[in-house]
Protein backbone atom coordinates (compact mmCIF):
# COMPACT_ATOMS: atom_id res chain seq x y z
CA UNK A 1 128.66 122.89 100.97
CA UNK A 2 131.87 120.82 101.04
CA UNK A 3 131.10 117.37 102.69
CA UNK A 4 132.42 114.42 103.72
CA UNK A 5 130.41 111.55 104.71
CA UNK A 6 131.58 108.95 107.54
CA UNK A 7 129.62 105.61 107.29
CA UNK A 8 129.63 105.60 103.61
CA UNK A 9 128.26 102.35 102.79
CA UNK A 10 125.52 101.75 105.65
CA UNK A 11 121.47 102.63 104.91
CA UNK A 12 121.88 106.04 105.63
CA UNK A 13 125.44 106.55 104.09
CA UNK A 14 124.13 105.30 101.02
CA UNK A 15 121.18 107.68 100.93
CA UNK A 16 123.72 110.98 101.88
CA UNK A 17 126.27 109.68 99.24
CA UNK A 18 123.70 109.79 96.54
CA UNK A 19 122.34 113.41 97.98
CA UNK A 20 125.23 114.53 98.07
CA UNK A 21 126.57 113.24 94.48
CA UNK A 22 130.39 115.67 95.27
CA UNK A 23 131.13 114.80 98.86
CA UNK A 24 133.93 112.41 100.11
CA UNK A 25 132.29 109.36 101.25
CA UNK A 26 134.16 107.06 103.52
CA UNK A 27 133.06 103.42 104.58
CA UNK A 28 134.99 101.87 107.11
CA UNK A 29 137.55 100.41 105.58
CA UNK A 30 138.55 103.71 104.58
CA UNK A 31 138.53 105.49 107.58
CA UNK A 32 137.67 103.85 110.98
CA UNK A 33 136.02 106.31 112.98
CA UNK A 34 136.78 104.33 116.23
CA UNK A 35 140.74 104.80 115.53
CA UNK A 36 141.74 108.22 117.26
CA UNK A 37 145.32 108.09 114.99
CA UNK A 38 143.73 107.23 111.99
CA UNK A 39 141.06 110.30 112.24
CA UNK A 40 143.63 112.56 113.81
CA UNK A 41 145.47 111.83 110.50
CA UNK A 42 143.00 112.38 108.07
CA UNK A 43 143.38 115.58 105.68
CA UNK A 44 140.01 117.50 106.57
CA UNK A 45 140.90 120.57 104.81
CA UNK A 46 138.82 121.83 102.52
CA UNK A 47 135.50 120.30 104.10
CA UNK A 48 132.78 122.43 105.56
CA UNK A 49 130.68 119.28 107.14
CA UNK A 50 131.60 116.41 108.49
CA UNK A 51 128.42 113.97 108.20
CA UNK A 52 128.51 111.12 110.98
CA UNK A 53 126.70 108.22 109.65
CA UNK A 54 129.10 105.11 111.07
CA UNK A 55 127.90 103.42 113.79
CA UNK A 56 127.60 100.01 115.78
CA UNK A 57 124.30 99.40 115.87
CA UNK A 58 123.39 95.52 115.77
CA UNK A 59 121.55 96.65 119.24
CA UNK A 60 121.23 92.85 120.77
CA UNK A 61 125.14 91.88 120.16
CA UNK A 62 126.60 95.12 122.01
CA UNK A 63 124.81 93.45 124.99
CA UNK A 64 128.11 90.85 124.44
CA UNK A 65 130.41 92.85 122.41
CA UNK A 66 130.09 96.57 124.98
CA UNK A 67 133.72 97.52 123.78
CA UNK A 68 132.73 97.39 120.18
CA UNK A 69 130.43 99.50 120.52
CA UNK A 70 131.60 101.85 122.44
CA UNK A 71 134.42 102.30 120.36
CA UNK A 72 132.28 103.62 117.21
CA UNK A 73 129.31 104.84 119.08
CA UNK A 74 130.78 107.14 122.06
CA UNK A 75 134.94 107.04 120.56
CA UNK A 76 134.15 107.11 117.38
CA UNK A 77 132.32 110.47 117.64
CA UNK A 78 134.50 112.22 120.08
CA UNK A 79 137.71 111.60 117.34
CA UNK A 80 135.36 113.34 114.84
CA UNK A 81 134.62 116.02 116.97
CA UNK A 82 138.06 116.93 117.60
CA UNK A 83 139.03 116.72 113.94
CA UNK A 84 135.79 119.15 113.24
CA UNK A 85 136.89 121.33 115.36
CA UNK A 86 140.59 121.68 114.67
CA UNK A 87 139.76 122.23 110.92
CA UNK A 88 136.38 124.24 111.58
CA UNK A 89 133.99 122.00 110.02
CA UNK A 90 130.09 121.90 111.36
CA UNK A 91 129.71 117.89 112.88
CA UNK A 92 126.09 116.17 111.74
CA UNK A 93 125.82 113.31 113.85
CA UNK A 94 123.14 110.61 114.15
CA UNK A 95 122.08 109.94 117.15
CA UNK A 96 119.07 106.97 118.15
CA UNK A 97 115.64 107.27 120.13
CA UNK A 98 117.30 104.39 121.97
CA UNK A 99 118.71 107.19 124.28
CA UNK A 100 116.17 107.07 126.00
CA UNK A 101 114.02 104.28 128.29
CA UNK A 102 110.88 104.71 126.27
CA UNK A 103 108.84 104.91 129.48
CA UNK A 104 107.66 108.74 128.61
CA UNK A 105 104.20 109.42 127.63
CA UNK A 106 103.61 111.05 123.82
CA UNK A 107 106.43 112.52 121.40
CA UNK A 108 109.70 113.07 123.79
CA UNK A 109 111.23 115.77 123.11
CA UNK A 110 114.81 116.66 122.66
CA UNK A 111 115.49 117.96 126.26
CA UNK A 112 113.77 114.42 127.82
CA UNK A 113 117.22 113.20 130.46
CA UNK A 114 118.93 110.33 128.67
CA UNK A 115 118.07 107.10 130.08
CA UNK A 116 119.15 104.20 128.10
CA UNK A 117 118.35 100.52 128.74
CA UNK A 118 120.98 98.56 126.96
CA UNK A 119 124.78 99.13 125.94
CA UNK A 120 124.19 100.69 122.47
CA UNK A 121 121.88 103.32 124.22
CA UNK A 122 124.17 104.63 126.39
CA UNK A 123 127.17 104.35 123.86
CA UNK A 124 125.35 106.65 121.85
CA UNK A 125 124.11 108.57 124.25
CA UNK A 126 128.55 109.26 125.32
CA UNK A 127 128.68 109.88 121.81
CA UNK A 128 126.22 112.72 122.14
CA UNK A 129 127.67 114.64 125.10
CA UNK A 130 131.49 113.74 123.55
CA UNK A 131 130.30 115.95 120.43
CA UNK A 132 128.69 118.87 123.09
CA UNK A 133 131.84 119.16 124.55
CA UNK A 134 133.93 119.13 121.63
CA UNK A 135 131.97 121.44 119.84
CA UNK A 136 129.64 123.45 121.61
CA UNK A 137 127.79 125.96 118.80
CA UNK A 138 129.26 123.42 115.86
CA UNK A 139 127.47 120.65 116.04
CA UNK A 140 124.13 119.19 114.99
CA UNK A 141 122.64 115.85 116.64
CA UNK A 142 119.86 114.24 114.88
CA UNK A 143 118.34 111.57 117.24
CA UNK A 144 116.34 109.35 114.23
CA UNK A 145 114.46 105.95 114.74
CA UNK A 146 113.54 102.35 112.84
CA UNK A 147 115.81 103.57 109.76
CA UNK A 148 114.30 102.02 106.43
CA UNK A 149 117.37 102.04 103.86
CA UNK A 150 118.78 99.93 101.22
CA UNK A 151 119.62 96.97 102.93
CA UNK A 152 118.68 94.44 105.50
CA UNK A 153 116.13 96.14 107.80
CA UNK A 154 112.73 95.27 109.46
CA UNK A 155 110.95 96.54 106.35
CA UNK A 156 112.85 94.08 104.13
CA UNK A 157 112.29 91.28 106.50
CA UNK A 158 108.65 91.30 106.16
CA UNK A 159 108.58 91.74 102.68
CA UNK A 160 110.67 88.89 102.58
CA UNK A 161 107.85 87.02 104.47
CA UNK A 162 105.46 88.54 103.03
CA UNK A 163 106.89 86.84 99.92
CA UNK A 164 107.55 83.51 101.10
CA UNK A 165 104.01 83.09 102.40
CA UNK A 166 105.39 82.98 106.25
CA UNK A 167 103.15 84.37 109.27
CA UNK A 168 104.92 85.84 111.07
CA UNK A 169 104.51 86.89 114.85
CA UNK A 170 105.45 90.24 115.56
CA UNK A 171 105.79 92.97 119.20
CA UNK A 172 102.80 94.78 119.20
CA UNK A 173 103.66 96.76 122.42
CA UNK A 174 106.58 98.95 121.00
CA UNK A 175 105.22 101.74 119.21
CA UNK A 176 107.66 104.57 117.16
CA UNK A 177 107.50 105.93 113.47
CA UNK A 178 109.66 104.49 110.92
CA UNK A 179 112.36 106.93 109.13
CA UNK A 180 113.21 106.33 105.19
CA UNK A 181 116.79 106.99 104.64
CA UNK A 182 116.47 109.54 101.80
CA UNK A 183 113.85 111.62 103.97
CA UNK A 184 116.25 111.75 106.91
CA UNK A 185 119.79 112.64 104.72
CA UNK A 186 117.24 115.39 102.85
CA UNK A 187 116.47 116.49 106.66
CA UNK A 188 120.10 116.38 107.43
CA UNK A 189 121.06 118.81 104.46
CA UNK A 190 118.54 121.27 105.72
CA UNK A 191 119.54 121.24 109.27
CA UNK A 192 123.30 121.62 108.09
CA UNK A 193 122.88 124.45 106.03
CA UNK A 194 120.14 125.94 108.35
CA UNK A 195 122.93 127.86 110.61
CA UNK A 196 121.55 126.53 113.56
CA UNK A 197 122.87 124.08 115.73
CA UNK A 198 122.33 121.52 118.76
CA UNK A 199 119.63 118.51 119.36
CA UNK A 200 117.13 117.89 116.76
CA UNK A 201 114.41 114.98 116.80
CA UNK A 202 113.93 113.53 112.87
CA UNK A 203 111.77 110.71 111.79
CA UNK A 204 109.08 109.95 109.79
CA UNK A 205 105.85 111.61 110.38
CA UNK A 206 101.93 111.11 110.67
CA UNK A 207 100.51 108.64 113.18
CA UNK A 208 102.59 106.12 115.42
CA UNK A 209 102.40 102.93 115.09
CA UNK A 210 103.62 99.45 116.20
CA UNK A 211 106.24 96.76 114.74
CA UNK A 212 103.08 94.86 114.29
CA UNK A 213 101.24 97.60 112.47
CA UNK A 214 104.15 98.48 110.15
CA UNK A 215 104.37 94.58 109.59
CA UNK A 216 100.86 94.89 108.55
CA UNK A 217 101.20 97.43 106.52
CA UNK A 218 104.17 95.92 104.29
CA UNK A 219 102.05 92.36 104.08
CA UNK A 220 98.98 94.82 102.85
CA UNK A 221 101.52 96.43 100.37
CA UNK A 222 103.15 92.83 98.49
CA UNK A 223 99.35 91.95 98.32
CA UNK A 224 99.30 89.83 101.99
CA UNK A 225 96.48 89.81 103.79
CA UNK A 226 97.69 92.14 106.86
CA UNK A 227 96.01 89.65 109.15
CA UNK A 228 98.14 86.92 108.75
CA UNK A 229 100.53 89.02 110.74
CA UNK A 230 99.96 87.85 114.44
CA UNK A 231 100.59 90.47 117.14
CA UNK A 232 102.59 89.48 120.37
CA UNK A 233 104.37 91.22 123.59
CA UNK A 234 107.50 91.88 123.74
CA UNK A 235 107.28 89.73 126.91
CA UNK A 236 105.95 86.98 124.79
CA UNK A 237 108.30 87.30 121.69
CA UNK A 238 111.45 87.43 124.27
CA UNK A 239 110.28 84.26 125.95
CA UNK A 240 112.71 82.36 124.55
CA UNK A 241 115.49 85.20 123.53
CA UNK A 242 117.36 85.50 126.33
CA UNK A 243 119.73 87.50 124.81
CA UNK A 244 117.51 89.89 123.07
CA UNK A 245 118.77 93.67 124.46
CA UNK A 246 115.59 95.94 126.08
CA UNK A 247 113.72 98.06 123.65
CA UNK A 248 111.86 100.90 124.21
CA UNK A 249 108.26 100.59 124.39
CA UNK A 250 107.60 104.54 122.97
CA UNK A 251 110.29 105.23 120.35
CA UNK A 252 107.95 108.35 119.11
CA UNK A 253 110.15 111.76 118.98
CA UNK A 254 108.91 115.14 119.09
CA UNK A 255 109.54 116.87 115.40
CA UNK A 256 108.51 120.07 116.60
CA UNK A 257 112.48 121.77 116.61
CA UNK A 258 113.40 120.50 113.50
CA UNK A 259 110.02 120.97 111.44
CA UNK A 260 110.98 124.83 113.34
CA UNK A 261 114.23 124.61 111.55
CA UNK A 262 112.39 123.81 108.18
CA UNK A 263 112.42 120.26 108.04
CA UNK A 264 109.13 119.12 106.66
CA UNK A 265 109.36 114.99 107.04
CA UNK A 266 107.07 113.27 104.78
CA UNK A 267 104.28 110.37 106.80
CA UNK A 268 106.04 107.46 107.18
CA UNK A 269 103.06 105.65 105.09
CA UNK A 270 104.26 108.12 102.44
CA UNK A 271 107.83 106.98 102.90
CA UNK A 272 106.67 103.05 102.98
CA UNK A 273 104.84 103.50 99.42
CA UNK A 274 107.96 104.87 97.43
CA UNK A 275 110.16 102.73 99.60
CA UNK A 276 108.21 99.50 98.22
CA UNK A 277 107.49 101.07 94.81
CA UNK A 278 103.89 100.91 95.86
CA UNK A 279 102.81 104.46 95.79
CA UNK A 280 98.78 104.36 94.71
CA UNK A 281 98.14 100.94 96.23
CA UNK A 282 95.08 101.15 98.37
CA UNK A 283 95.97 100.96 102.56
């Protein structure tokens, strides 16, 4: 499989780049998804994948900067499309939980109506249909959630803490599954080269849990005691963040379709213990 990975250089880039040791990787700077002339010029040939991993995602400034995001969250995905489709590549795109208002009872599943609560929710969710419509049996959307990579992330920010003997308070009323970077670009291989195509749900597996209960579990895992993380609302931890976007309170995807497809995600405990180096620490 010939690919070339947009987003080269983000978590998830990173993580496809070094699955995928002979694909094209492209970071921004060399190819700006959001520019329709620069994409329409691109040389696709010879590439049987195009894997979508650029995105806008600081989720609280699109509140301020909408046209930003837009352009590499809903644009930025439609150019693609139309270059997959007038070379006849397959389009992997990444898609967000955020999609959706978080309001819905248990695991939602792929078919849930889109009903985002902030700007970068609905720009990826016009990034979504832009891709349908472009390429209606050559696409696959992977709707992921609280991405653990190599680089700044929530996972890291504890640790941090953890380290530097804060106590932190932290939402305890937003629950969801975190998803390690090299478990979701493995997933996204499989699904590629699966033949099938449409909406897939991937994230970690095993039991949800809260910002404050993955907090706890990195303090337990740098040798913290997990109580000194305090838990809070969101209500309460917004209190003085105006500008703080809406989150959703159940982030938790349905896996079903894409364990179907042969996915097999590992726990997300699983996925915190290699992350950290950690694996055989006690929980």
């Amino acid at each position: 499989m010939r690919a070339c990975v947009l987003g080269a250089n983000g978590q998830l880039g990173r993580a496809l780049v070094a699955a995928l040791p002979g694909a094209v990787a492209l970071d921004r700077a060399a190819l700006d998804v959001g520019d329709a002339g620069a994409v329409a010029a691109h040389d696709f040939s010879g590439v049987d994948v195009l894997v979508n991993a650029a995105a806008y995602t600081a989720v609280d400034r699109a509140e301020t900067e909408p046209a930003a995001a837009w352009r590499a969250n809903a644009a930025g995905p439609a150019h693609l499309a139309t270059a997959a489709r007038e070379h006849g590549c397959l389009l992997v795109h990444v898609s967000t939980e955020y999609v959706f208002d978080g309001t819905a009872p248990g695991p939602v599943p792929e078919d849930a109506p889109p009903s985002p609560l902030g700007v970068y929710g609905a720009s990826k969710a016009a990034g979504e249909l832009a891709v349908r419509a472009a390429l209606p049996e050559r696409h696959v959307i992977v709707r992921t959630s609280w991405v653990v990579g190599d680089g700044g992330n929530f996972v890291a920010t504890m640790a941090r803490l953890a380290r530097d003997g804060v106590c932190p308070a932290v939402v305890d009323d937003q629950v969801g599954r975190p998803t390690f970077a090299p478990d979701l670009a493995a997933a996204l291989l499989v699904l590629a080269g699966s033949g099938r195509h449409g909406t897939f749900h991937v994230t970690g597996d095993g039991e949800p849990v809260s910002w404050h209960g993955l907090a706890r579990a990195v303090f337990a895992r740098c040798g913290r005691d997990p109580g000194d993380v305090r838990p809070v609302s969101t209500a309460e931890y917004a209190a003085d963040r105006p500008h703080l976007a809406r989150r959703p309170a159940n982030s938790v995807l349905d896996l079903s379709r894409a364990t179907r497809a042969g996915v097999a995600m590992p726990a997300w405990r699983d996925g915190l213990d290699a992350h950290l180096g950690t694996a055989g620490v006690p929980r």
